[in-house]
PDB file of N, CA and C in Angstrom:
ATOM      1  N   UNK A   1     -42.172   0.931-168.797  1.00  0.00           N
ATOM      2  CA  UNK A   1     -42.717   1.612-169.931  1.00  0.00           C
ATOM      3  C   UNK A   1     -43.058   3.071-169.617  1.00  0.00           C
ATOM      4  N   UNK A   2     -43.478   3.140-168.778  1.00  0.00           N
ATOM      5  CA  UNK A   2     -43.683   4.488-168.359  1.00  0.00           C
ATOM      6  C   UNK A   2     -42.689   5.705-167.881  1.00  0.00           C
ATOM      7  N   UNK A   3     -41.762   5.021-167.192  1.00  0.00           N
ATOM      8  CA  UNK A   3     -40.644   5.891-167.271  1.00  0.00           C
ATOM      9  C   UNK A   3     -39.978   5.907-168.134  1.00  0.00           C
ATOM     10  N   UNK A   4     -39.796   5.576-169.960  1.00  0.00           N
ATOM     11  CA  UNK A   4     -39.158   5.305-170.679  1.00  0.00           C
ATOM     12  C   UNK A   4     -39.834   6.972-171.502  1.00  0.00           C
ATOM     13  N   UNK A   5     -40.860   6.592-171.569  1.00  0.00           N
ATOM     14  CA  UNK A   5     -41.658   7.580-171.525  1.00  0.00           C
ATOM     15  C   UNK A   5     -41.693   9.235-171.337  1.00  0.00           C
ATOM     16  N   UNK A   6     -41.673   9.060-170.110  1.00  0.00           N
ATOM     17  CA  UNK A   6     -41.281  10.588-169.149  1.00  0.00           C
ATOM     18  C   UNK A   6     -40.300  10.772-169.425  1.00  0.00           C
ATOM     19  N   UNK A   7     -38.816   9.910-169.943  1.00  0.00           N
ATOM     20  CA  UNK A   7     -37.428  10.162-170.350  1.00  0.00           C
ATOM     21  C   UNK A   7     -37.676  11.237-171.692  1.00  0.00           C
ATOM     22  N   UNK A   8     -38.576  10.548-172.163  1.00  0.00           N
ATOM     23  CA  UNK A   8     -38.668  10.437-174.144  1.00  0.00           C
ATOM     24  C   UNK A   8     -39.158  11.961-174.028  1.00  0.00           C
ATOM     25  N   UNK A   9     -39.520  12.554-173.178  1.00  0.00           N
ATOM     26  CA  UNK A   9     -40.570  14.157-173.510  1.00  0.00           C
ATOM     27  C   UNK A   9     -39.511  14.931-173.612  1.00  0.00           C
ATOM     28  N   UNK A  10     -40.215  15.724-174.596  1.00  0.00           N
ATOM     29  CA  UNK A  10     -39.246  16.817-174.754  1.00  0.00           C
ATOM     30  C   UNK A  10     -39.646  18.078-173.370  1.00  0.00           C
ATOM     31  N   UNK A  11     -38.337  19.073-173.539  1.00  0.00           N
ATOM     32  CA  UNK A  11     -38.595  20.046-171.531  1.00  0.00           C
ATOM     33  C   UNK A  11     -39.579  21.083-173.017  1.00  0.00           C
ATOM     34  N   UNK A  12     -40.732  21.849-172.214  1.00  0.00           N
ATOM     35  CA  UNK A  12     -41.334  22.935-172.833  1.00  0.00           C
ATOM     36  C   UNK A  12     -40.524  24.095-172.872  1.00  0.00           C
ATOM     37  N   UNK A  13     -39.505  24.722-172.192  1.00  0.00           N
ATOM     38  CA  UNK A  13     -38.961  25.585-171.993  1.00  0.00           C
ATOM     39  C   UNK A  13     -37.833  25.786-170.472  1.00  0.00           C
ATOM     40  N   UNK A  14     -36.957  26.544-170.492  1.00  0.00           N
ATOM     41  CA  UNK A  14     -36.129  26.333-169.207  1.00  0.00           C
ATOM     42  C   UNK A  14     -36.736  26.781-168.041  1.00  0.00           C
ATOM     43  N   UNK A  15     -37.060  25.855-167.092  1.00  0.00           N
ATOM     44  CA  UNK A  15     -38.091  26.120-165.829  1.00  0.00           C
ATOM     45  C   UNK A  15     -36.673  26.980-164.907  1.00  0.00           C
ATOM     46  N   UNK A  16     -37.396  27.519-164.328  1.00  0.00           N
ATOM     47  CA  UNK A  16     -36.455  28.884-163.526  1.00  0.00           C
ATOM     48  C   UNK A  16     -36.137  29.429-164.095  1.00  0.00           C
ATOM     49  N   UNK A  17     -36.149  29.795-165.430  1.00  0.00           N
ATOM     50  CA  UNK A  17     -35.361  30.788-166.025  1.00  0.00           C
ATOM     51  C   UNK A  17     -35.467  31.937-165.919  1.00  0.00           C
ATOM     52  N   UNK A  18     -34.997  33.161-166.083  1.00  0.00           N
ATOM     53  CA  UNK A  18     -35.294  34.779-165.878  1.00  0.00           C
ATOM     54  C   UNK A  18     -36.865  34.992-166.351  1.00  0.00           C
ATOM     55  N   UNK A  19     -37.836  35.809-165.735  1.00  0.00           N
ATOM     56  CA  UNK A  19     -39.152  35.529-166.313  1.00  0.00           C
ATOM     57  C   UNK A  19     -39.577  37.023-165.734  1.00  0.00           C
ATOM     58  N   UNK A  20     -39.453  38.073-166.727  1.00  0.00           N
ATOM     59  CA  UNK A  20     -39.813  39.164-166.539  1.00  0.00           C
ATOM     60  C   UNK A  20     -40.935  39.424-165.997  1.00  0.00           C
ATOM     61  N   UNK A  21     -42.016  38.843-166.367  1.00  0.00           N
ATOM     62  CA  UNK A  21     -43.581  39.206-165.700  1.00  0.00           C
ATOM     63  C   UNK A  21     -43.363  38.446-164.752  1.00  0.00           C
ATOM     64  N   UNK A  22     -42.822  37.674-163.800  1.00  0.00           N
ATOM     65  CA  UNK A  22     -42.371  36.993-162.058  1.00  0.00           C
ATOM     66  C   UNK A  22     -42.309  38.503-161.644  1.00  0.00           C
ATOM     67  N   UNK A  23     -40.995  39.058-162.129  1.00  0.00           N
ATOM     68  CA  UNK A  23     -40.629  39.684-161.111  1.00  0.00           C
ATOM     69  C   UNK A  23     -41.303  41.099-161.532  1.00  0.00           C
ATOM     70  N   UNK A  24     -42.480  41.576-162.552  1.00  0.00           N
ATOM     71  CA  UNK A  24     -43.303  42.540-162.691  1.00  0.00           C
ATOM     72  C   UNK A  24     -43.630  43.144-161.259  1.00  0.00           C
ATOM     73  N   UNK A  25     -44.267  42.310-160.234  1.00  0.00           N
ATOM     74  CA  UNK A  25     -44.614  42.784-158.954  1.00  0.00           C
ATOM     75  C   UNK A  25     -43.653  43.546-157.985  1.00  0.00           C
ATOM     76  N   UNK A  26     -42.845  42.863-157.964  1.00  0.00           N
ATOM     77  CA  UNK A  26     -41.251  43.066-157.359  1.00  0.00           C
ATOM     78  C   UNK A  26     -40.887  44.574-157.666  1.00  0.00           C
ATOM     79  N   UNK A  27     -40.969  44.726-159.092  1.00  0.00           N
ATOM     80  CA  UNK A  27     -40.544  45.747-159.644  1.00  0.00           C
ATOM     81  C   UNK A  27     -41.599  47.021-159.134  1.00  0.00           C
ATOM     82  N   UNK A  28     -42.705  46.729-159.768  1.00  0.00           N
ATOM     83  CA  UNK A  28     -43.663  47.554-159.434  1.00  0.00           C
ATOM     84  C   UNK A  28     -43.731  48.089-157.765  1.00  0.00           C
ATOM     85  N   UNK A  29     -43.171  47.204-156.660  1.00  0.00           N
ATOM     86  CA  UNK A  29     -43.313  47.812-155.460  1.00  0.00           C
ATOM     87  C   UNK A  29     -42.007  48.684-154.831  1.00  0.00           C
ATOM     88  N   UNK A  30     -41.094  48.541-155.997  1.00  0.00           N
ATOM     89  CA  UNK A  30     -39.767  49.437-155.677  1.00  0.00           C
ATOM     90  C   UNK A  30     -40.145  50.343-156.491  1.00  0.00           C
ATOM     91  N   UNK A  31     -41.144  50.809-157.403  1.00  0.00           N
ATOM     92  CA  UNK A  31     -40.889  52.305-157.729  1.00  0.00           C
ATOM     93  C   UNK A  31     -42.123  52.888-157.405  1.00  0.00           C
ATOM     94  N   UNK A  32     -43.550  51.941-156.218  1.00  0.00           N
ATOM     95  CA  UNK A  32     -44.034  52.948-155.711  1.00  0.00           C
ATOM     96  C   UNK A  32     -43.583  52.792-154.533  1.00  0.00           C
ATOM     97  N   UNK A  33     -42.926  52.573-154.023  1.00  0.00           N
ATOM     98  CA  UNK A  33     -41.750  52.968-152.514  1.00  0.00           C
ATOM     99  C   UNK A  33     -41.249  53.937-152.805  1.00  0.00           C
ATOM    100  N   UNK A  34     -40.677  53.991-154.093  1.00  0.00           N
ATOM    101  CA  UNK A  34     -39.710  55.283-153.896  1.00  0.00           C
ATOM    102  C   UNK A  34     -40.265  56.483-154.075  1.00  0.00           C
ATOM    103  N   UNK A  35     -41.613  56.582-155.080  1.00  0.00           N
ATOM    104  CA  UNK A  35     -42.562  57.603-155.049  1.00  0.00           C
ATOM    105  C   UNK A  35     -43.317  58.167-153.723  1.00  0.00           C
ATOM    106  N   UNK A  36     -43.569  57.013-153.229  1.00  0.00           N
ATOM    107  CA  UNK A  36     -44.527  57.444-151.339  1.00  0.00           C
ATOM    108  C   UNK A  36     -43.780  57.512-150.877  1.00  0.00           C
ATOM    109  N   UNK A  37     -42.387  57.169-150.650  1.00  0.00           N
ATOM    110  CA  UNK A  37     -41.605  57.080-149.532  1.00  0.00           C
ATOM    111  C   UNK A  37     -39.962  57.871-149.377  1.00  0.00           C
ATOM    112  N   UNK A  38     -39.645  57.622-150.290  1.00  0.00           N
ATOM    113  CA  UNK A  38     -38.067  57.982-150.424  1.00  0.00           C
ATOM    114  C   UNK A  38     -38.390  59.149-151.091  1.00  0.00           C
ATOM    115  N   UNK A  39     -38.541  59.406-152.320  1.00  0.00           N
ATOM    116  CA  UNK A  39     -38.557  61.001-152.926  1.00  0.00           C
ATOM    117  C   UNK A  39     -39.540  61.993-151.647  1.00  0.00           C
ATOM    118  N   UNK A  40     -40.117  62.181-151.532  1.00  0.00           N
ATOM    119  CA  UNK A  40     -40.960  62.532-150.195  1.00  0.00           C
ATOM    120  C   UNK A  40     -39.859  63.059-149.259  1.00  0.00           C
ATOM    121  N   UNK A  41     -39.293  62.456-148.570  1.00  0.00           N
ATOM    122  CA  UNK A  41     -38.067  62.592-147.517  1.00  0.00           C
ATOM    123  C   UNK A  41     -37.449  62.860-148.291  1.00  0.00           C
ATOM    124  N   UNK A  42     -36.574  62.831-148.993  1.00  0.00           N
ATOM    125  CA  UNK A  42     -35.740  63.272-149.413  1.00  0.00           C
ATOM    126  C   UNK A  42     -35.984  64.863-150.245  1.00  0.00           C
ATOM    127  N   UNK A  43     -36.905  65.574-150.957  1.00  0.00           N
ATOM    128  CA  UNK A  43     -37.590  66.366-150.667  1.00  0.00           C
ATOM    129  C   UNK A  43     -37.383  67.288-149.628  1.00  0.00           C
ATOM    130  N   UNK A  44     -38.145  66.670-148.424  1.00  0.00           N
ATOM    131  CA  UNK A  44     -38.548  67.477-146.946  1.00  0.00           C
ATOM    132  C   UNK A  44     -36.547  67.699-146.589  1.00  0.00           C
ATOM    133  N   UNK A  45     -36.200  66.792-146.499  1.00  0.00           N
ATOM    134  CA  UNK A  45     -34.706  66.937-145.798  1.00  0.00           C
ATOM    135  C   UNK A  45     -34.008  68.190-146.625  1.00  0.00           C
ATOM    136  N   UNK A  46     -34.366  68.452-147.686  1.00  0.00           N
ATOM    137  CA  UNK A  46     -33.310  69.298-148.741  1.00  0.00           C
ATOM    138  C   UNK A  46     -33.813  70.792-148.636  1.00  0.00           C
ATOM    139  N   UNK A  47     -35.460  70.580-148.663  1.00  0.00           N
ATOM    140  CA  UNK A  47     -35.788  71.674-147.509  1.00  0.00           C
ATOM    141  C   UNK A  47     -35.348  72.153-145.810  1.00  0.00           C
ATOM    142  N   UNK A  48     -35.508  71.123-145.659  1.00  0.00           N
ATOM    143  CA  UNK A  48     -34.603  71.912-144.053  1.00  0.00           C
ATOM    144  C   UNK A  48     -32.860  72.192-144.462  1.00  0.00           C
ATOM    145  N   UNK A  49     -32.386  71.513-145.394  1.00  0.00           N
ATOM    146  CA  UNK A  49     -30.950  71.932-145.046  1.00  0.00           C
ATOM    147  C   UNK A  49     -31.338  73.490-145.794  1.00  0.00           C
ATOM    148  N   UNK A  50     -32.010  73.806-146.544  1.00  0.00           N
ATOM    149  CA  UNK A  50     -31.881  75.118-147.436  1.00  0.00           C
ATOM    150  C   UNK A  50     -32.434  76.064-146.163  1.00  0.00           C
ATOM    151  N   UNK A  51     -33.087  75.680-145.248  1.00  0.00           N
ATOM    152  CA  UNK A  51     -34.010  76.269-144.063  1.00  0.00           C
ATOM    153  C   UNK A  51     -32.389  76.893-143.555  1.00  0.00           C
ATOM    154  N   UNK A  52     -31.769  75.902-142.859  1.00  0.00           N
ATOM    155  CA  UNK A  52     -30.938  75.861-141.884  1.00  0.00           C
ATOM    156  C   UNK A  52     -29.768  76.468-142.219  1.00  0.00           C
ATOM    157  N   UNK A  53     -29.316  76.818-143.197  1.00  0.00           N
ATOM    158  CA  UNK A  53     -28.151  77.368-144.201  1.00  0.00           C
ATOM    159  C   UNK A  53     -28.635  78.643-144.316  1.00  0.00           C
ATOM    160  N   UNK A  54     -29.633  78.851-144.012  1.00  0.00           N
ATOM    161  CA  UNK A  54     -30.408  80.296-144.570  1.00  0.00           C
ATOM    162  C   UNK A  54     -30.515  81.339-143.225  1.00  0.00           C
ATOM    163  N   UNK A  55     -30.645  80.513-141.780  1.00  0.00           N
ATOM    164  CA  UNK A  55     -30.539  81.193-140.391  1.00  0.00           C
ATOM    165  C   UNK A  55     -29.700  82.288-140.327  1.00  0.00           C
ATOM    166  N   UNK A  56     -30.421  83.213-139.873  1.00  0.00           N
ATOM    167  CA  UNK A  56     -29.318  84.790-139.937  1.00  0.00           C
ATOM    168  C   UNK A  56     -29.627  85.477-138.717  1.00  0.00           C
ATOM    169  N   UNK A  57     -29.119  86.312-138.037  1.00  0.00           N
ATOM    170  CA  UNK A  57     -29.420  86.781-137.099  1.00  0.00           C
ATOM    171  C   UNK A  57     -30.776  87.348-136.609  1.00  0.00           C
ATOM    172  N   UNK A  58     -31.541  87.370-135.650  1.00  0.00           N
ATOM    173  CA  UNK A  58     -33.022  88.065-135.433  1.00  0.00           C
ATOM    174  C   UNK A  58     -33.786  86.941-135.578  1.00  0.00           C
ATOM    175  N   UNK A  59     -34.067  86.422-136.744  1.00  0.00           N
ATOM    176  CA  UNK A  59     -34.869  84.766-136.973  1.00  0.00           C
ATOM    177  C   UNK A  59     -35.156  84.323-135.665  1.00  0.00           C
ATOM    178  N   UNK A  60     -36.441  84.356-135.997  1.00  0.00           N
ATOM    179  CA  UNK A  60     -37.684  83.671-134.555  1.00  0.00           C
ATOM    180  C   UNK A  60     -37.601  82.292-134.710  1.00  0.00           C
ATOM    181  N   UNK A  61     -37.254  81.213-133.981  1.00  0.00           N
ATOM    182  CA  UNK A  61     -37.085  79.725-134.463  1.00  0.00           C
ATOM    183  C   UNK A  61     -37.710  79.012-133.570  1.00  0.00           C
ATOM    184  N   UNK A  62     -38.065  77.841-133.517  1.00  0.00           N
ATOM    185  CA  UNK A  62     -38.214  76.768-132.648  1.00  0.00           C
ATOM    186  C   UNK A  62     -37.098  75.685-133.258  1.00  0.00           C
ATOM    187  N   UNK A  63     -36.513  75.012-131.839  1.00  0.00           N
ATOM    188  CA  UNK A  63     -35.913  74.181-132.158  1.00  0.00           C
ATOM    189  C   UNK A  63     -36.686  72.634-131.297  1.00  0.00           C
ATOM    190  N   UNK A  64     -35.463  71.999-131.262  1.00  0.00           N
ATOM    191  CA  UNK A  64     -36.185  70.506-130.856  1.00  0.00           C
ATOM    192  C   UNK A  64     -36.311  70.906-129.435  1.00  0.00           C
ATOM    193  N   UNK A  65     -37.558  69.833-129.193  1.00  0.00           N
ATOM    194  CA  UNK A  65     -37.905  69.941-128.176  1.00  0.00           C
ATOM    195  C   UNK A  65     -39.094  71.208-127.802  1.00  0.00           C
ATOM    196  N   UNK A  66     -39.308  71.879-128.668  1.00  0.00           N
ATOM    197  CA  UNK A  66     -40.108  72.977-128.597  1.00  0.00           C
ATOM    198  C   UNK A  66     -39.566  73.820-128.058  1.00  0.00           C
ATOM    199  N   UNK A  67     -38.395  74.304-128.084  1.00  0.00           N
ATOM    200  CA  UNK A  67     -37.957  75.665-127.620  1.00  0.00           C
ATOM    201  C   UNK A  67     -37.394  76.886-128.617  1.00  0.00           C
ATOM    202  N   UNK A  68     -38.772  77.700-128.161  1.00  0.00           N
ATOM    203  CA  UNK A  68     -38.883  78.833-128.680  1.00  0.00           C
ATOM    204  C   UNK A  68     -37.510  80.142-128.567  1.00  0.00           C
ATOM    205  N   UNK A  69     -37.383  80.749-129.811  1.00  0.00           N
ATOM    206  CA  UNK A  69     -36.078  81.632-129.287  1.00  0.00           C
ATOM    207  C   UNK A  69     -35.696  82.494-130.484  1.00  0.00           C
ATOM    208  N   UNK A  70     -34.961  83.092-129.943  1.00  0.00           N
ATOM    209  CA  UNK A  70     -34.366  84.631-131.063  1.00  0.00           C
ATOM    210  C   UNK A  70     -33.320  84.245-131.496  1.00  0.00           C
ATOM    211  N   UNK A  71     -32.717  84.062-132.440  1.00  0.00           N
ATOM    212  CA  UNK A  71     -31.126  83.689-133.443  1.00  0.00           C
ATOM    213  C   UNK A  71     -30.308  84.934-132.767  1.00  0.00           C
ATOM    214  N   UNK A  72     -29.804  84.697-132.178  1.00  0.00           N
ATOM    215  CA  UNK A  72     -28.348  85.685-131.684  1.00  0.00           C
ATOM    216  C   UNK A  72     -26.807  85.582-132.080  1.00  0.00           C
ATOM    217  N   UNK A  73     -26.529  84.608-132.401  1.00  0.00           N
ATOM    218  CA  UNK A  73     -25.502  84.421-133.309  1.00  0.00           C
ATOM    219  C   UNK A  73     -25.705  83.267-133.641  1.00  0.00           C
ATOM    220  N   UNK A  74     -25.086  83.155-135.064  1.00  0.00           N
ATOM    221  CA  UNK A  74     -24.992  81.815-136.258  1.00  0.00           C
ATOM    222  C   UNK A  74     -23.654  81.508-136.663  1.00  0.00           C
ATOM    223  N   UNK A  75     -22.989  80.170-135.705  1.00  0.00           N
ATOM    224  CA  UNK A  75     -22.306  79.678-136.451  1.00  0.00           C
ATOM    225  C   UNK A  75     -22.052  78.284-137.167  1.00  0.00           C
ATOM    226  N   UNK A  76     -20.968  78.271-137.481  1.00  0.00           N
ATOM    227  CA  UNK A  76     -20.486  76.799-138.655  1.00  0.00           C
ATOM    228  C   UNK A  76     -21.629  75.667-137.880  1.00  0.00           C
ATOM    229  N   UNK A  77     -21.407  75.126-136.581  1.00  0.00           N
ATOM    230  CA  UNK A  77     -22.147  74.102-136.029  1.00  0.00           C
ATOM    231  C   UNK A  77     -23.329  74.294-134.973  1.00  0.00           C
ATOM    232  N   UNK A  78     -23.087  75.832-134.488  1.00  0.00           N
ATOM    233  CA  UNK A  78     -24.020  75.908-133.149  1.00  0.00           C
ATOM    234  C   UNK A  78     -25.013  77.348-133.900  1.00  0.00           C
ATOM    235  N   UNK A  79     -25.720  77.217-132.828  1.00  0.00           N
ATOM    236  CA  UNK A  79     -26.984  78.465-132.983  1.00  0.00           C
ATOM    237  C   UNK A  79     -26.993  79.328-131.716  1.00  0.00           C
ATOM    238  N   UNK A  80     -26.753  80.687-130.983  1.00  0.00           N
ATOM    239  CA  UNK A  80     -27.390  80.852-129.904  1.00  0.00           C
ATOM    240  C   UNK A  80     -28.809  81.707-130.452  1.00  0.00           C
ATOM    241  N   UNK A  81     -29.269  81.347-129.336  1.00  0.00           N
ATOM    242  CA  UNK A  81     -30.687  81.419-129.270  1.00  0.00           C
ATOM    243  C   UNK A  81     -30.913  82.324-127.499  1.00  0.00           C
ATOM    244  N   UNK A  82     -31.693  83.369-128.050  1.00  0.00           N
ATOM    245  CA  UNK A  82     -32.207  84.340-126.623  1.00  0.00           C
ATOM    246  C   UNK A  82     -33.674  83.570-126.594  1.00  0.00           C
ATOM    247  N   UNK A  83     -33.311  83.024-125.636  1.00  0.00           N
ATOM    248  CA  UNK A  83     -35.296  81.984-125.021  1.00  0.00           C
ATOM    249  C   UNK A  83     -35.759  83.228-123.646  1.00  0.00           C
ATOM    250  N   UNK A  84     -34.966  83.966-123.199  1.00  0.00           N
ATOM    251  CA  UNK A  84     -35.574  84.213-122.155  1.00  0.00           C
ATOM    252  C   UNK A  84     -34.808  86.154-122.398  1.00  0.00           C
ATOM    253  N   UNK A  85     -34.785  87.040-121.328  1.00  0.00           N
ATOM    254  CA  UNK A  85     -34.544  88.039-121.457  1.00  0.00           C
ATOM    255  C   UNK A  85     -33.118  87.843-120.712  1.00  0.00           C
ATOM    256  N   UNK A  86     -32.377  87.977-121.412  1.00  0.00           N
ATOM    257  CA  UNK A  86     -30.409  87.970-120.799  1.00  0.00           C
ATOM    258  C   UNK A  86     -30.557  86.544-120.817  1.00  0.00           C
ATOM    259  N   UNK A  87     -31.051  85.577-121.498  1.00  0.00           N
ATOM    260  CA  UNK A  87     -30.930  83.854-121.129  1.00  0.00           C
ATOM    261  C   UNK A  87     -30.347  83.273-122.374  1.00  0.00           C
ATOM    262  N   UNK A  88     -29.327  83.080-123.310  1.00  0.00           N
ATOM    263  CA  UNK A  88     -28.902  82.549-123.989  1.00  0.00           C
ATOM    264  C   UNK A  88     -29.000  80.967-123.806  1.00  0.00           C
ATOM    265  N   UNK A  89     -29.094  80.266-124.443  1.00  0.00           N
ATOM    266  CA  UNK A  89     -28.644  78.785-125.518  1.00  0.00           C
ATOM    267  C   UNK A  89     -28.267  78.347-126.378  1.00  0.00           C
ATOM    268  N   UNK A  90     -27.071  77.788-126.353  1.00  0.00           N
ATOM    269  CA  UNK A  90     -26.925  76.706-127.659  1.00  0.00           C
ATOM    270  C   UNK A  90     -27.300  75.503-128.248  1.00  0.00           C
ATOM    271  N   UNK A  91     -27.412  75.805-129.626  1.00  0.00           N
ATOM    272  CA  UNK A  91     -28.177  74.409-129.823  1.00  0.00           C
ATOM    273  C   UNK A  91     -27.507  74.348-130.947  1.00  0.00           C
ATOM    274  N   UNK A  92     -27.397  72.503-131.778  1.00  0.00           N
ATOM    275  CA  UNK A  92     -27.206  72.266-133.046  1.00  0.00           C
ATOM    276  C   UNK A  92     -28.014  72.814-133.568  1.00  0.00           C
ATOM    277  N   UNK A  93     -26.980  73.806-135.371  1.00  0.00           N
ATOM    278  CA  UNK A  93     -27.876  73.923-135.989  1.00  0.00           C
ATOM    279  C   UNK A  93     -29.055  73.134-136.935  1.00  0.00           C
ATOM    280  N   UNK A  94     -28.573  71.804-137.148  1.00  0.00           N
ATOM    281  CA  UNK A  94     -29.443  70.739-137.277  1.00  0.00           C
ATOM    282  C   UNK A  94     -31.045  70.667-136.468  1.00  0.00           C
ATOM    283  N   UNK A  95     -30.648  71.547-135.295  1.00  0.00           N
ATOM    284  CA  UNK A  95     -32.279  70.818-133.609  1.00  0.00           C
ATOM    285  C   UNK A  95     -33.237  72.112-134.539  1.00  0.00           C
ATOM    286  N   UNK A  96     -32.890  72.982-135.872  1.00  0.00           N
ATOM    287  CA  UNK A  96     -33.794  74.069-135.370  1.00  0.00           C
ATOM    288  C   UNK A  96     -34.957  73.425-136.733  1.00  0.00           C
ATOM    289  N   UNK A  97     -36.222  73.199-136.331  1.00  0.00           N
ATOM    290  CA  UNK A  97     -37.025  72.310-136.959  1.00  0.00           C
ATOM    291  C   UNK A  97     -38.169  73.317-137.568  1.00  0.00           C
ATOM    292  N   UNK A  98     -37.895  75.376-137.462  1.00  0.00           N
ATOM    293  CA  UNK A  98     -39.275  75.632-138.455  1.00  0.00           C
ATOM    294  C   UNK A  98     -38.331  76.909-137.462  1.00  0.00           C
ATOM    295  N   UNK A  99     -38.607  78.382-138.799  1.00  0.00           N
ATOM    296  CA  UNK A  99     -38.517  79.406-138.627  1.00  0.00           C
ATOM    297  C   UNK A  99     -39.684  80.125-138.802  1.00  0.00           C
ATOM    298  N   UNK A 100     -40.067  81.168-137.930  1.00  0.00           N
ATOM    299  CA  UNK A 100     -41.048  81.288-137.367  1.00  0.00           C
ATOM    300  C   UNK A 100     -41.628  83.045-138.005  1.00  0.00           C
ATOM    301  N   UNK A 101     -42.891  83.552-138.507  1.00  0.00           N
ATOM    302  CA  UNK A 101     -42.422  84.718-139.249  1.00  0.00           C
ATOM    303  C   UNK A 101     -42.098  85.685-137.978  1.00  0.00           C
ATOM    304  N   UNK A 102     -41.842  86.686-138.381  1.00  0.00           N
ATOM    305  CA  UNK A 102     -41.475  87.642-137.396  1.00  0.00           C
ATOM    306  C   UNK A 102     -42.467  88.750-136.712  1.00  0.00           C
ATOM    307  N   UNK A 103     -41.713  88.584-134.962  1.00  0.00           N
ATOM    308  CA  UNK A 103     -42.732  89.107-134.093  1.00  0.00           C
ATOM    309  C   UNK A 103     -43.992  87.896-133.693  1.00  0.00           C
ATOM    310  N   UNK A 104     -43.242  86.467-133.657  1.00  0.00           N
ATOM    311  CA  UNK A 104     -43.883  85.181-133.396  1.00  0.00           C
ATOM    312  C   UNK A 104     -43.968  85.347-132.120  1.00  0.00           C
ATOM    313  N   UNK A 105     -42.865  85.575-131.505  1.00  0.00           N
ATOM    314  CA  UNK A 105     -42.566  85.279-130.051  1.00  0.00           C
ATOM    315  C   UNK A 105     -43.007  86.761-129.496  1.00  0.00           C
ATOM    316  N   UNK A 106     -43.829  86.565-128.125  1.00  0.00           N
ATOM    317  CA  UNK A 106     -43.753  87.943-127.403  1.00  0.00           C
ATOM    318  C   UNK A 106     -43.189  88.204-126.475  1.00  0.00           C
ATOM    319  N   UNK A 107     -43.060  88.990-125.813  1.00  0.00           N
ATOM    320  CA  UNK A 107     -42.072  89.090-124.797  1.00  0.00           C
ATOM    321  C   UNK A 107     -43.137  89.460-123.439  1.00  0.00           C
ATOM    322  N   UNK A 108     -42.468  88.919-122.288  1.00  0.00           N
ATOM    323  CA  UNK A 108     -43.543  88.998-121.096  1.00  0.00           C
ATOM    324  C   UNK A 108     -43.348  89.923-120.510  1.00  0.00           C
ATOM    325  N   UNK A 109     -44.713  91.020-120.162  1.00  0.00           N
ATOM    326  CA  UNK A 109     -44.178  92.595-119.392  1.00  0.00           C
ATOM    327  C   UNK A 109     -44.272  92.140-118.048  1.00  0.00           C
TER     328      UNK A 109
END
């Protein structure tokens, strides 16, 4: 009798079905991710490429690693950089992480 019963009920509605307020939370933590997290960086990165595209000769820079230096020539992929007096380096132009205003660097008498 009783399972004749439980047969006889009608379903209230389709269980699992798509259920917008379920996935309310879900939703809600992908668009404050992308507010704290992704627009943010992405942001900062579009600034350095406009930084790094912009390097011209003389430009006081630091690159990675903390090395300080004078822009001596700028090309397509490399940077030289005067770190020392007659001491050239190359570096990716990607390593150079903050241009520096001018007359940053001093020179040692």
């Amino acid at each position: 009798m009783w399972v004749t019963q439980a047969w006889a009920q009608s379903t209230g509605g389709a269980p699992g079905g798509f259920d917008l307020i379920g996935m309310l939370p879900i939703i809600l933590m992908f668009v404050v991710l992308y507010f704290l997290m992704i627009r943010p960086q992405a942001k900062k990165a579009k600034e350095h490429r406009t930084m790094v595209a912009g390097l011209q000769k003389g430009d006081e820079v630091v690159a990675g690693g903390g090395v300080l230096g004078k822009v001596t020539k700028v090309g397509d992929a490399y940077v030289s950089l005067e770190v020392a007096p007659n001491v050239e380096i190359q570096v990716q132009r990607p390593s150079i992480q903050l241009v520096l205003p001018k007359g940053s660097i001093r020179k040692a008498d």
